[in-house]
Protein backbone atom coordinates (compact mmCIF):
# COMPACT_ATOMS: atom_id res chain seq x y z
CA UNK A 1 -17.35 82.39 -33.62
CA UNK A 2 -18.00 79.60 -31.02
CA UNK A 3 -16.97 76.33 -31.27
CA UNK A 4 -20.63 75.53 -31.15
CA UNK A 5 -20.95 77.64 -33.88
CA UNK A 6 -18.37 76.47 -35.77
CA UNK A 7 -19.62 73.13 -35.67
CA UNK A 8 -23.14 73.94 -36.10
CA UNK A 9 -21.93 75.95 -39.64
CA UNK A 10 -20.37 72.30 -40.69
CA UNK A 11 -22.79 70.28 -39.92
CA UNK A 12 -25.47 72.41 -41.86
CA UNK A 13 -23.39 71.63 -44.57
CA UNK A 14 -24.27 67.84 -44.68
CA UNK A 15 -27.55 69.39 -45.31
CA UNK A 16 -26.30 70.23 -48.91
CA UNK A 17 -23.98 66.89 -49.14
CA UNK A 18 -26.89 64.62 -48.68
CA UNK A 19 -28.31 65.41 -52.52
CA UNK A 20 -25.23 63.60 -53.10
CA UNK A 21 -25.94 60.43 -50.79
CA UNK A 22 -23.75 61.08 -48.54
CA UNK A 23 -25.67 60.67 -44.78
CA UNK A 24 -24.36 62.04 -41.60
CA UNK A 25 -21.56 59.21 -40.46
CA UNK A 26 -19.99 59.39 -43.75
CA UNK A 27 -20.19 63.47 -43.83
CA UNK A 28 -18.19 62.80 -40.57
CA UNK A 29 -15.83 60.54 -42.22
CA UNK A 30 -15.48 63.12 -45.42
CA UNK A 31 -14.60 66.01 -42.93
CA UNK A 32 -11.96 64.00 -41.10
CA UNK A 33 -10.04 63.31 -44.18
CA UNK A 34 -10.21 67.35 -45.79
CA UNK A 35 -9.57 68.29 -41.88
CA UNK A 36 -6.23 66.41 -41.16
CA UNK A 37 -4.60 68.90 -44.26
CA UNK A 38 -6.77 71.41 -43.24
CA UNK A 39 -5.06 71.52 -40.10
CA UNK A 40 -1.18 70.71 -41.15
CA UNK A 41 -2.16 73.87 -43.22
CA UNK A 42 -3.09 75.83 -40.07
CA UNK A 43 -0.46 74.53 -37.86
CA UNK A 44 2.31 75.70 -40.32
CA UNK A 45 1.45 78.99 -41.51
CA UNK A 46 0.49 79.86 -37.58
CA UNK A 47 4.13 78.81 -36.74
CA UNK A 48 3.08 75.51 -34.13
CA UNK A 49 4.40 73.52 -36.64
CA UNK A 50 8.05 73.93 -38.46
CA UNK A 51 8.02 71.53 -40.47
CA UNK A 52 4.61 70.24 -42.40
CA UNK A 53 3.70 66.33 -42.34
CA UNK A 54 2.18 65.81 -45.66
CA UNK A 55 3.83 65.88 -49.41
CA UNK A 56 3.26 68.24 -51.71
CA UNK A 57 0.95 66.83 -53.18
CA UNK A 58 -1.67 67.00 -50.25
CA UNK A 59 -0.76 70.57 -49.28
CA UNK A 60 -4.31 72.52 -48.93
CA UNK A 61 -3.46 75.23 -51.73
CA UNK A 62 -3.13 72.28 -54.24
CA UNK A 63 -7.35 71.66 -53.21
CA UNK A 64 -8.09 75.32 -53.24
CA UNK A 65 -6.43 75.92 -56.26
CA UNK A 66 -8.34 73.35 -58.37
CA UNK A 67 -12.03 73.20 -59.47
CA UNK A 68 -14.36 70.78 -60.77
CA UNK A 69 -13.75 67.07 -62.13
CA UNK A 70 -9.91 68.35 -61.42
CA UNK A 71 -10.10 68.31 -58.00
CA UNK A 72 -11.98 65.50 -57.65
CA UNK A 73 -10.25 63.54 -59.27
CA UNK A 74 -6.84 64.93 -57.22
CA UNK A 75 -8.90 64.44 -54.01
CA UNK A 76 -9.15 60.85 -55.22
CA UNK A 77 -5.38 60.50 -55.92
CA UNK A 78 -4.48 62.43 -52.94
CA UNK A 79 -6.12 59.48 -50.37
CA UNK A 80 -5.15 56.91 -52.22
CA UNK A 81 -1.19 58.18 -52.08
CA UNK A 82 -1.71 59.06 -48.47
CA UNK A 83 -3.42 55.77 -47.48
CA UNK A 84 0.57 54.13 -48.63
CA UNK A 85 2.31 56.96 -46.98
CA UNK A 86 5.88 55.86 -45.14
CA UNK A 87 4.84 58.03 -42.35
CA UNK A 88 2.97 54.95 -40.11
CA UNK A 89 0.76 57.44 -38.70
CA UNK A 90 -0.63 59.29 -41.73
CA UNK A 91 -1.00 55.94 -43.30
CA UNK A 92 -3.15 55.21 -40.34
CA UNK A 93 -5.36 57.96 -40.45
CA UNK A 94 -6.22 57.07 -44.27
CA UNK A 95 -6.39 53.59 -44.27
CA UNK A 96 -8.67 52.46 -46.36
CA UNK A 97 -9.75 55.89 -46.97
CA UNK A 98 -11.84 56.33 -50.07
CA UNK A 99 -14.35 59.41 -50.78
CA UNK A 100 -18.42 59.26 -50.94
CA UNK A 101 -18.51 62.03 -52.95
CA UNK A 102 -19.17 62.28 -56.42
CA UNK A 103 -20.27 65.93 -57.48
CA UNK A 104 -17.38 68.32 -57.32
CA UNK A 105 -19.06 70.55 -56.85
CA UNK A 106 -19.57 69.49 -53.21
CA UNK A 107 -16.19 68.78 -52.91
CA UNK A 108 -15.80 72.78 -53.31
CA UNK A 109 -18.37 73.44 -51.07
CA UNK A 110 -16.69 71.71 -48.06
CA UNK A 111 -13.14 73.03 -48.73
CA UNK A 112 -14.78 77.06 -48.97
CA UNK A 113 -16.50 76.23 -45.93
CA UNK A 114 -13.51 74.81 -44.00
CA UNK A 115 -11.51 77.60 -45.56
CA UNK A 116 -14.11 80.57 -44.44
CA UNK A 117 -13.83 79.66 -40.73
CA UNK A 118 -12.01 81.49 -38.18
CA UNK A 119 -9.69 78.96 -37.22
CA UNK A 120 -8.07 81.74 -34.97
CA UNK A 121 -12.03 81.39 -32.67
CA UNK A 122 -11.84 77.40 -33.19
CA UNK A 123 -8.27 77.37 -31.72
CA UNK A 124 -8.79 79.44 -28.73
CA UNK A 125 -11.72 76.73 -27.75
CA UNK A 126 -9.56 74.22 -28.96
CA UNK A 127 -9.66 72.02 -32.27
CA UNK A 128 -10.25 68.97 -30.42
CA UNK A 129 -13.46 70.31 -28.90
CA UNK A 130 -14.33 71.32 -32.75
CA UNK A 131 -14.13 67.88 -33.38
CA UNK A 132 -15.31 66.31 -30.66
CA UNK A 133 -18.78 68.78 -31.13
CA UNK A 134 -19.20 66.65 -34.54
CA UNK A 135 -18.64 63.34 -33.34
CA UNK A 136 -21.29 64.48 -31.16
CA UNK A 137 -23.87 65.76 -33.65
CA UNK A 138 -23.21 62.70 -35.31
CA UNK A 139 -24.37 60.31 -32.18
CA UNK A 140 -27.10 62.29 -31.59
CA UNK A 141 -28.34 62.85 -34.90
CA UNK A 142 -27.82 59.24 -36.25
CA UNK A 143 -30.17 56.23 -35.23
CA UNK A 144 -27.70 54.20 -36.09
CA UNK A 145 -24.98 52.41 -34.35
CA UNK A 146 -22.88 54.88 -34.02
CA UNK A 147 -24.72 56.35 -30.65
CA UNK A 148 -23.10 52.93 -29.43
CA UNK A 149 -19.50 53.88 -29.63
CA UNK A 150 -20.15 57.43 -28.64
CA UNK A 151 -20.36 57.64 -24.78
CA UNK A 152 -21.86 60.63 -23.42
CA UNK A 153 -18.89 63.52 -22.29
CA UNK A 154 -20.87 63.87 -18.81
CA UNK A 155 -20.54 60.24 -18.26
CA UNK A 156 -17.03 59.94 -19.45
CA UNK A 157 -16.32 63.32 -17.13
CA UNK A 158 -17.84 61.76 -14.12
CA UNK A 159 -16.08 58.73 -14.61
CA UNK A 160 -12.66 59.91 -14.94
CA UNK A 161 -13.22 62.91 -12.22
CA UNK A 162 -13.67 59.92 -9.15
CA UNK A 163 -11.02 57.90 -11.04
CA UNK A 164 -8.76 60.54 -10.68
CA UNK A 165 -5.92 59.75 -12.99
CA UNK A 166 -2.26 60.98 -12.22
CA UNK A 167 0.67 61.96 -14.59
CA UNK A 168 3.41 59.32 -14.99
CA UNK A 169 0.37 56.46 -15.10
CA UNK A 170 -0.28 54.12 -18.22
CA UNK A 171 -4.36 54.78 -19.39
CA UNK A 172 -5.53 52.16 -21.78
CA UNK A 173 -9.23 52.07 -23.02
CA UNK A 174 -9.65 48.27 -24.59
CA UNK A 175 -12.74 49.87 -26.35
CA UNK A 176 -11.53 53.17 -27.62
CA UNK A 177 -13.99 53.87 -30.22
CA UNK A 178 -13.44 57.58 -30.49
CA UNK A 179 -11.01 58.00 -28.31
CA UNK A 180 -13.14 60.06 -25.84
CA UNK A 181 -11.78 58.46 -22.31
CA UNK A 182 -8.75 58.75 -23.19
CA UNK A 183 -8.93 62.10 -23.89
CA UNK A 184 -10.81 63.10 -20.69
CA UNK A 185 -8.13 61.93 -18.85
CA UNK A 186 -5.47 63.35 -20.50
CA UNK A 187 -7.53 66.39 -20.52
CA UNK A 188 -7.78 65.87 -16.54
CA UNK A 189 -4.27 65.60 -16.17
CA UNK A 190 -3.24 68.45 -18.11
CA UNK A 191 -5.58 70.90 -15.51
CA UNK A 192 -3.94 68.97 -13.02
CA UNK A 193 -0.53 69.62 -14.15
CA UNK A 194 -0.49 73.36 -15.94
CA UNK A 195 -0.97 71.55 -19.66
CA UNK A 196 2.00 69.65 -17.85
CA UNK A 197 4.17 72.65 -17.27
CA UNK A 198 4.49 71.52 -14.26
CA UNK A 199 6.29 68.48 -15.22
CA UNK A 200 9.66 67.53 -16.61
CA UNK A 201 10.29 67.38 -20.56
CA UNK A 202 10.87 63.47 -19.82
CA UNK A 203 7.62 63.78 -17.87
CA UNK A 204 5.74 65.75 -21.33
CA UNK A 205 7.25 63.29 -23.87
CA UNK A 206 5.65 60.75 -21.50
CA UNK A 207 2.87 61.99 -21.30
CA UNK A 208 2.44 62.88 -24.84
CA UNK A 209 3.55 59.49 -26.75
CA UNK A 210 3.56 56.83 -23.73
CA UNK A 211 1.03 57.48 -21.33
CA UNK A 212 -1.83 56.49 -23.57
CA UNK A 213 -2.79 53.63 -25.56
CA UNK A 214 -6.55 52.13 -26.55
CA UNK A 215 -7.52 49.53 -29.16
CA UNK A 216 -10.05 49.36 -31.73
CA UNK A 217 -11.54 46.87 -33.76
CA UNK A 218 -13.23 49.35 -36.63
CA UNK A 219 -10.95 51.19 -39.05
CA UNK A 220 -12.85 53.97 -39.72
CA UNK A 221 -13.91 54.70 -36.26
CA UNK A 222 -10.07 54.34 -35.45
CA UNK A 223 -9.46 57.02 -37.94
CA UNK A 224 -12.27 59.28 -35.58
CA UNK A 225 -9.92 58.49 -32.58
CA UNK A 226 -6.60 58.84 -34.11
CA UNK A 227 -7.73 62.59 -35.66
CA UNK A 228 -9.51 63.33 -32.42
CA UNK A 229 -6.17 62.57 -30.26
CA UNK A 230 -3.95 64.70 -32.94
CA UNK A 231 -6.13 67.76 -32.37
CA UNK A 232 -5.57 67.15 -28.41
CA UNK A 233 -1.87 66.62 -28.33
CA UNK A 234 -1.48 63.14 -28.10
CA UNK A 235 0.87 61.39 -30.32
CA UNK A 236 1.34 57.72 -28.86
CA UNK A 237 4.05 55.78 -30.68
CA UNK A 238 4.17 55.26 -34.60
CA UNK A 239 0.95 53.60 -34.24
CA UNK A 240 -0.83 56.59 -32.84
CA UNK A 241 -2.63 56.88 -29.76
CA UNK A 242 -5.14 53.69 -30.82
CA UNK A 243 -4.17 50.90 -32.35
CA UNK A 244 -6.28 49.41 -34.88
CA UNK A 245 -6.72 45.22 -33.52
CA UNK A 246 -8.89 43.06 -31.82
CA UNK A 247 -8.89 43.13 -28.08
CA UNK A 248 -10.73 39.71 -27.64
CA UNK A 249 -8.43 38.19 -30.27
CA UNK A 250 -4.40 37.90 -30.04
CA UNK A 251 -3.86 41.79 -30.71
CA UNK A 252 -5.68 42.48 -27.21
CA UNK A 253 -3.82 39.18 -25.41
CA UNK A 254 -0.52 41.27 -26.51
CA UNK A 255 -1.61 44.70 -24.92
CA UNK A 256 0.89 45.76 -21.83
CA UNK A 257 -0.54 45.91 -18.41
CA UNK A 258 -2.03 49.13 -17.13
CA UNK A 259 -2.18 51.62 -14.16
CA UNK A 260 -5.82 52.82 -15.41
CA UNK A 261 -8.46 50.94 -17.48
CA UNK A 262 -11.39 53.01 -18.98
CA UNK A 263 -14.27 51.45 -21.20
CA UNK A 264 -17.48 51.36 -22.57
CA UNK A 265 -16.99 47.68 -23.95
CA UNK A 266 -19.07 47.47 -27.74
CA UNK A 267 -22.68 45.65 -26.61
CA UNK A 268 -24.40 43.01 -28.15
CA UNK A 269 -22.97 39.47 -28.77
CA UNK A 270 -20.13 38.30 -30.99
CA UNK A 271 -21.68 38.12 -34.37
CA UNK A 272 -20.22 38.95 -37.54
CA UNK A 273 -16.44 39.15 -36.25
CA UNK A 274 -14.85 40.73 -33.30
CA UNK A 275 -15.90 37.82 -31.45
CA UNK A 276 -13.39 36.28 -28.31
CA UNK A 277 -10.87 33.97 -29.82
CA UNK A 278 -8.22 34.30 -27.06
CA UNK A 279 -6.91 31.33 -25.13
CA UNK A 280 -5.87 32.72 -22.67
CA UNK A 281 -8.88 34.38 -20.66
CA UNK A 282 -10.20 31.75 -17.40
CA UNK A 283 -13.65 31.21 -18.97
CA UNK A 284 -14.74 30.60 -22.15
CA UNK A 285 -17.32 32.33 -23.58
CA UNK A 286 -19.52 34.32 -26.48
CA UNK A 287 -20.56 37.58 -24.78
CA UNK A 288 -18.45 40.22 -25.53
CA UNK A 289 -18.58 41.89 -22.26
CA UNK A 290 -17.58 39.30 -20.35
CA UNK A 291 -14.36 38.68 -22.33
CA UNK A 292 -13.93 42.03 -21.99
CA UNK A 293 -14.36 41.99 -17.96
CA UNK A 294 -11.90 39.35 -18.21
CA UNK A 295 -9.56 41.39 -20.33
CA UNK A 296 -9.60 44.24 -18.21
CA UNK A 297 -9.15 42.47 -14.95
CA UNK A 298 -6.04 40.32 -16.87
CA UNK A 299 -4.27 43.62 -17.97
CA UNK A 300 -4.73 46.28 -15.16
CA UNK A 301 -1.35 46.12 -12.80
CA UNK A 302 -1.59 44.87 -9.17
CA UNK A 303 -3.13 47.99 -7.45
CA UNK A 304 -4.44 49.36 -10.70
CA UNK A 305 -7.94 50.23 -11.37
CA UNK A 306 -10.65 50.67 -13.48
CA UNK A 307 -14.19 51.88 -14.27
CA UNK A 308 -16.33 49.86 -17.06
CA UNK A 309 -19.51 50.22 -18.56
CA UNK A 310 -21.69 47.38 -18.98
CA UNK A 311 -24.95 46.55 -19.94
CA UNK A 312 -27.36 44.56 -17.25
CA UNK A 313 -27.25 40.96 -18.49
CA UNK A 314 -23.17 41.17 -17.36
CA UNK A 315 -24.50 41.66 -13.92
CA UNK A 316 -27.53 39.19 -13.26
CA UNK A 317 -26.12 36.12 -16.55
CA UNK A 318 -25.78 32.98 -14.72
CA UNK A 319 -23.46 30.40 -15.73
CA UNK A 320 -20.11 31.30 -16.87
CA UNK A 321 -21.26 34.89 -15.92
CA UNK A 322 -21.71 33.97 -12.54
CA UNK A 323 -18.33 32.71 -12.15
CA UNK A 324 -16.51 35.42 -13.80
CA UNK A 325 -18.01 37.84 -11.11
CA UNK A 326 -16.86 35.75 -8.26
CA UNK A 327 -13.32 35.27 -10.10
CA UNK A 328 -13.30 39.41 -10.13
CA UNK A 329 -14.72 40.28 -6.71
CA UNK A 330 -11.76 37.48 -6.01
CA UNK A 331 -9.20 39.39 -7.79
CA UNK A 332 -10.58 42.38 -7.29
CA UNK A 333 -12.23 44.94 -4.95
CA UNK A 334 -15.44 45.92 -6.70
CA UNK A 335 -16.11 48.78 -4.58
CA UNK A 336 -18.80 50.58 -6.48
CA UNK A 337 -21.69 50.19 -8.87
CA UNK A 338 -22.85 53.04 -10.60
CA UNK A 339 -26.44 51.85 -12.18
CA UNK A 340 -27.19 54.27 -15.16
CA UNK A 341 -30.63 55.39 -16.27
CA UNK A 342 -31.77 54.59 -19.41
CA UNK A 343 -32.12 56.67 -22.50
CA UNK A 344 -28.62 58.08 -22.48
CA UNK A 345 -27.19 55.61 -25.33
CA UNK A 346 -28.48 55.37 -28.90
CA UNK A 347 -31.11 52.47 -28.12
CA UNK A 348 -33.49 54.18 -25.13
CA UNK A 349 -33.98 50.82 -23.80
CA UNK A 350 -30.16 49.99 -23.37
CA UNK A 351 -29.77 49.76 -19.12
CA UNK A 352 -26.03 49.89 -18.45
CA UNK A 353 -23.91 50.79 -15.28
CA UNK A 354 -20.86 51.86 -14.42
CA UNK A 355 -18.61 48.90 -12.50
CA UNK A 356 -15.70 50.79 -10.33
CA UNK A 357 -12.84 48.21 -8.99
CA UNK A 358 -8.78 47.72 -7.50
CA UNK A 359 -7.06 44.99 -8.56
CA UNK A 360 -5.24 43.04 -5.61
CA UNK A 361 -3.48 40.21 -7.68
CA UNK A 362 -4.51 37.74 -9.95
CA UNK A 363 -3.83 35.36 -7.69
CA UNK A 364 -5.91 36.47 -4.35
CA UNK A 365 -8.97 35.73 -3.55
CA UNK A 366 -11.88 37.48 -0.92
CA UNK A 367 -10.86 40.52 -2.21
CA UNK A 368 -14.15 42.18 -2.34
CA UNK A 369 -15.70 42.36 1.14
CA UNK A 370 -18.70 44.91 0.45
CA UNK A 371 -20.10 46.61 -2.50
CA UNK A 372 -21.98 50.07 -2.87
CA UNK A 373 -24.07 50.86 -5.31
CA UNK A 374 -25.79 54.43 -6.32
CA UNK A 375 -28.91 54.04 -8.22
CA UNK A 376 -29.26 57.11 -10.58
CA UNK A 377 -31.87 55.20 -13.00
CA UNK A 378 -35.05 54.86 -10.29
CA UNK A 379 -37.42 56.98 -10.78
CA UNK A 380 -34.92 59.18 -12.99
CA UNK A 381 -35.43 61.80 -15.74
CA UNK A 382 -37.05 60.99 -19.18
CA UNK A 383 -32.60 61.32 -20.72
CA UNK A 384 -33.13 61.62 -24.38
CA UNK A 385 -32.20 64.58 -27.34
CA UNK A 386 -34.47 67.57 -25.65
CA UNK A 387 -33.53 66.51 -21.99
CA UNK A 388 -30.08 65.62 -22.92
CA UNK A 389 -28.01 64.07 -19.70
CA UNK A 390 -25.64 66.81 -17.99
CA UNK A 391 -22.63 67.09 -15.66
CA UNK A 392 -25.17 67.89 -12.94
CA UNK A 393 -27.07 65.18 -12.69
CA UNK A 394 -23.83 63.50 -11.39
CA UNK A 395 -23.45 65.97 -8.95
CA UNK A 396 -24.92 63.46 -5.50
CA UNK A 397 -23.49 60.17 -7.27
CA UNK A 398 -19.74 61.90 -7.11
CA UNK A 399 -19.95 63.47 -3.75
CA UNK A 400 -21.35 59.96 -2.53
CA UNK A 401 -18.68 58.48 -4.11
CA UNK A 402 -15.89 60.32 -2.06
CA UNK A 403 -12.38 62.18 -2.95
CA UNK A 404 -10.92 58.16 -2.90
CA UNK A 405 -10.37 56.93 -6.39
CA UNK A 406 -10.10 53.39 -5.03
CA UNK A 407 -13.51 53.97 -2.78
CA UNK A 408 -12.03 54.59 0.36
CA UNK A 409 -13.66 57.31 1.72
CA UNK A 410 -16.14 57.38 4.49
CA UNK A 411 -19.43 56.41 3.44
CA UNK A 412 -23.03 56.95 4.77
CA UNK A 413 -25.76 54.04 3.39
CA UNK A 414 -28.68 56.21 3.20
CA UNK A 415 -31.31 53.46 4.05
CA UNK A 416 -34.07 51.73 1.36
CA UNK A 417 -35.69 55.32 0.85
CA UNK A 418 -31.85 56.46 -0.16
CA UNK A 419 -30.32 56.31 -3.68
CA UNK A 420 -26.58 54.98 -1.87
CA UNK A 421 -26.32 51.44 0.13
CA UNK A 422 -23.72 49.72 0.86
CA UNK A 423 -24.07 45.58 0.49
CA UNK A 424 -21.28 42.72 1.78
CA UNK A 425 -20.58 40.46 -0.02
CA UNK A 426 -21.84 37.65 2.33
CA UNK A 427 -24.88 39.34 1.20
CA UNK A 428 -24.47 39.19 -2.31
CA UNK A 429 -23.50 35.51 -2.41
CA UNK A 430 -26.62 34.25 -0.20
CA UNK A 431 -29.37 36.49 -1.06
CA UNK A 432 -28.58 37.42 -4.72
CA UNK A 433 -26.53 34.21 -5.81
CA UNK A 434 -23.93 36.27 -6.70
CA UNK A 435 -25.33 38.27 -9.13
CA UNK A 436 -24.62 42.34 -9.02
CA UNK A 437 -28.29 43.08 -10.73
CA UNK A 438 -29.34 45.44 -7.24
CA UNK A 439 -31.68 47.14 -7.34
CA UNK A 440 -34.10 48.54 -4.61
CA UNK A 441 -36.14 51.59 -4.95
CA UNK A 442 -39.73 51.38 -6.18
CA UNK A 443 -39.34 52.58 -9.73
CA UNK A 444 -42.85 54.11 -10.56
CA UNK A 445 -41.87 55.23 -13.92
CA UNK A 446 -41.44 51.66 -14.97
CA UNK A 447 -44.90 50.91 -14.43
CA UNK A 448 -46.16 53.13 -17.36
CA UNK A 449 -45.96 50.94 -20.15
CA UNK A 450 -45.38 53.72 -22.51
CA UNK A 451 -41.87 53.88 -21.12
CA UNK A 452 -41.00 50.16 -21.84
CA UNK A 453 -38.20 49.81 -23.93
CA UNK A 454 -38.66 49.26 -27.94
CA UNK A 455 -40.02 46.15 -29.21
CA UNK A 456 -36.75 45.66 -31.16
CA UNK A 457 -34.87 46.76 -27.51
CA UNK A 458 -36.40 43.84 -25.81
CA UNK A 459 -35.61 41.22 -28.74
CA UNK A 460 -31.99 42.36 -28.91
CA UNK A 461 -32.11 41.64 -25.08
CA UNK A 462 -33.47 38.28 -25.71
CA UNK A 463 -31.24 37.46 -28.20
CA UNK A 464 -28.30 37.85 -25.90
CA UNK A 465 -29.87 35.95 -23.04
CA UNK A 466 -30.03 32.87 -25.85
CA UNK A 467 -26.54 32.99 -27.41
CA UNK A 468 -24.89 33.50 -23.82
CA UNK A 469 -27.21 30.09 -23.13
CA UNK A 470 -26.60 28.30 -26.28
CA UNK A 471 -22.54 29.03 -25.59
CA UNK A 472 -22.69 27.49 -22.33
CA UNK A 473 -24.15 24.46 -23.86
CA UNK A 474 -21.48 24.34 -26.06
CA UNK A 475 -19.43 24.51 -23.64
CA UNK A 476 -20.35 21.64 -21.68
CA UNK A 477 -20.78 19.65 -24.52
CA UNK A 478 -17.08 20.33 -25.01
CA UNK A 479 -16.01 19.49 -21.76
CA UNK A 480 -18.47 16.02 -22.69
CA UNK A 481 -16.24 15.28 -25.71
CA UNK A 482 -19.13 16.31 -27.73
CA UNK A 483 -19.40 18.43 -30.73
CA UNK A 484 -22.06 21.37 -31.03
């Protein structure tokens, strides 16, 4: 069997689990928490392991030896004991954990079905790509939020391929979600180094516990990212790989400076918690992604770079948006702007980009002198679940882009009929009033008004444009001496 196949025969399952309520990002959920001892019970009887993780109690023959209300109620038990485990790590992974289940009987269905697979097929593809291939079904399949979190592998591929990260560096993702840039670069590396044979054994424990580290907000999609890490090789410290915290709050103020930064920053506006509440970012504010621009910028080393996706309104807001893009084409060089067509997030009327940049200091200024930018959404394919978006159609962007990580090899602008241009930034600040929104090919496909964006799209837009106004209101009534 495939790991395609493998995943395909799991997923089919939630089929069956949904008489008992349970709906696909839960299904997910339940399969992470039978899969951790799944695998501890794989990894010792196949010798990769000497010594197992788990108690006794959790061992996978005490679930396959048990039937009925019995295991159910064990299962129950089981998380519960696990979620106050000593070990940091497993504690982690079941925080909180609690099963949607409450016929047995499909609690026996999903341990037969994990234990009729050939894990001996799933390993030679890799368990993390097993994993990864449900996360996967589950963005896809779900119209929910979880899409949002879930950034398409081509994307994440792309990114880290002109990025270009290097064994020995620190990699943080701000944003982890699932853990998936993370994982493409240590993925890169590993290629890059002989699944780091080529390196010392201080140069693998590096690699394996320090090299890493990304933050997120959500428990249980921390628990996606911690499991999906495990299965790749990557331990971090007794935290795990991700740490579970607020970037925008103090958790994220106390995160070490980085040699690589890689995110797809959560969209939308700080409602409902997770909202900035750091003091010490330059300019105040209520969007999320522009904290989060400011985060980034704060924590990447002098010479370090980073690649961020962000939605359009971080480009063209005015206001304190203006001046946080002048503060980072001051700090840093933004090189290169990646503008992404639509339909390849869970919303089809979501337009993002990618933002490419190298720190200088935080204390320079000028720094950016010119800015390309690749438009890929023009006139693009229809991206959606039967044209799905694929490492090919990044094939021009990348060899536009150059073998420089840092945008420093020769460039061609290819004119206003061309998909590449280069702009200074004398340019930018005259004609656009600094904002990064460029955009210059006719795009015939956006006349059709069948391809406009969802009503609920374009009120989710407006939304944002209002609470970024209505916080910079606040915030001169603030500086006024004035309360809201």
């Amino acid at each position: 069997m495939t790991t395609s196949d493998i995943v395909q025969k799991l997923w089919n399952l939630c089929d069956v689990l949904r008489d008992d309520g349970i709906n696909y990002s839960d299904y997910v959920t339940e399969l992470v928490l039978l899969l951790f001892i799944k695998m501890e019970h794989e990894s010792t009887q196949s010798g990769v392991l000497v010594k197992h993780k788990l108690p006794d109690h959790a061992r996978w023959g005490e679930f396959t030896s048990r039937s009925g209300l019995p295991l159910l109620n064990h299962y129950r038990a089981t998380l519960l004991k696990l979620s106050q485990s000593d070990d940091p790590l497993i504690a982690a992974i079941y925080a909180d954990a609690q099963t949607s289940l409450k016929e047995p009987r499909h609690l026996e269905q999903l341990i037969k079905s994990l234990d009729g697979i050939d894990w001996f097929s799933a390993e030679q593809d890799g368990l993390g790509d097993l994993y990864e291939g449900l996360l996967e079904k589950n963005a896809n399949e779900t119209k929910s939020g979880a899409g949002q979190y879930f950034t398409p592998r081509p994307l994440i591929d792309t990114i880290v391929e002109v990025m270009q990260p290097r064994a020995g560096e620190t990699i943080q993702d701000p944003a982890a979600g699932t853990g998936g840039f993370l994982i493409a670069a240590d993925r890169y590396i590993k290629h890059q180094t002989d699944e780091l044979f080529d390196l010392s054994e201080a140069q693998r424990n590096f690699q394996r516990n320090k090299a890493f580290l990304g933050m997120e907000l959500v428990t249980s999609t921390r628990r996606l990212a911690l499991m999906n890490c495990l299965l790749h090789g990557m331990e971090g410290d007794d935290e795990g790989v991700v740490h579970l915290g607020n970037t925008l709050g103090s958790a994220g103020s106390a995160l070490p400076q980085c040699d690589l930064s890689l995110s797809n920053p959560p969209f939308g506006t700080a409602k409902g918690g997770g909202g900035p509440t750091r003091d010490d970012l330059t300019f105040a504010t209520s969007n999320k992604q522009l904290a989060f621009v400011q985060h980034i910028v704060r924590h990447l080393k002098d010479g370090g770079r980073a690649a961020m996706v962000l939605p359009d309104n971080v480009l063209f807001e005015a206001g304190v948006g203006a001046d946080i893009r002048r503060a980072l084409m001051d700090k840093c060089r933004l090189h290169t702007i990646l503008r992404l067509p639509t339909g390849i997030f869970y919303a089809q009327g979501v337009k993002t980009n990618v933002l490419f940049l190298q720190k200088v200091s935080e204390a320079a200024t000028g720094s950016t002198d010119a800015v390309w930018v690749y438009d890929m959404r023009a006139n693009a394919p229809k991206f959606g679940k039967r044209s799905p978006l694929l490492h090919k159609h990044f094939d021009d962007f990348k060899a536009a882009y150059g073998d420089d990580p840092n945008g420093l090899s020769p460039r061609v602008d290819q004119g206003e009929q061309g998909r590449w241009r280069c702009f200074s930034r004398d340019w930018v600040a005259s004609e656009k009033g600094d904002s990064l929104d460029i955009a210059w090919l006719k795009d015939d496909s956006a006349e059709d008004a069948a391809d406009l964006p969802e009503p609920a799209v374009l009120a989710r837009e407006i939304v944002d444009e209002l609470n970024g106004a209505l916080g910079e209101l606040e915030g001169i009534l603030a500086e006024l001496g004035e309360e809201a």
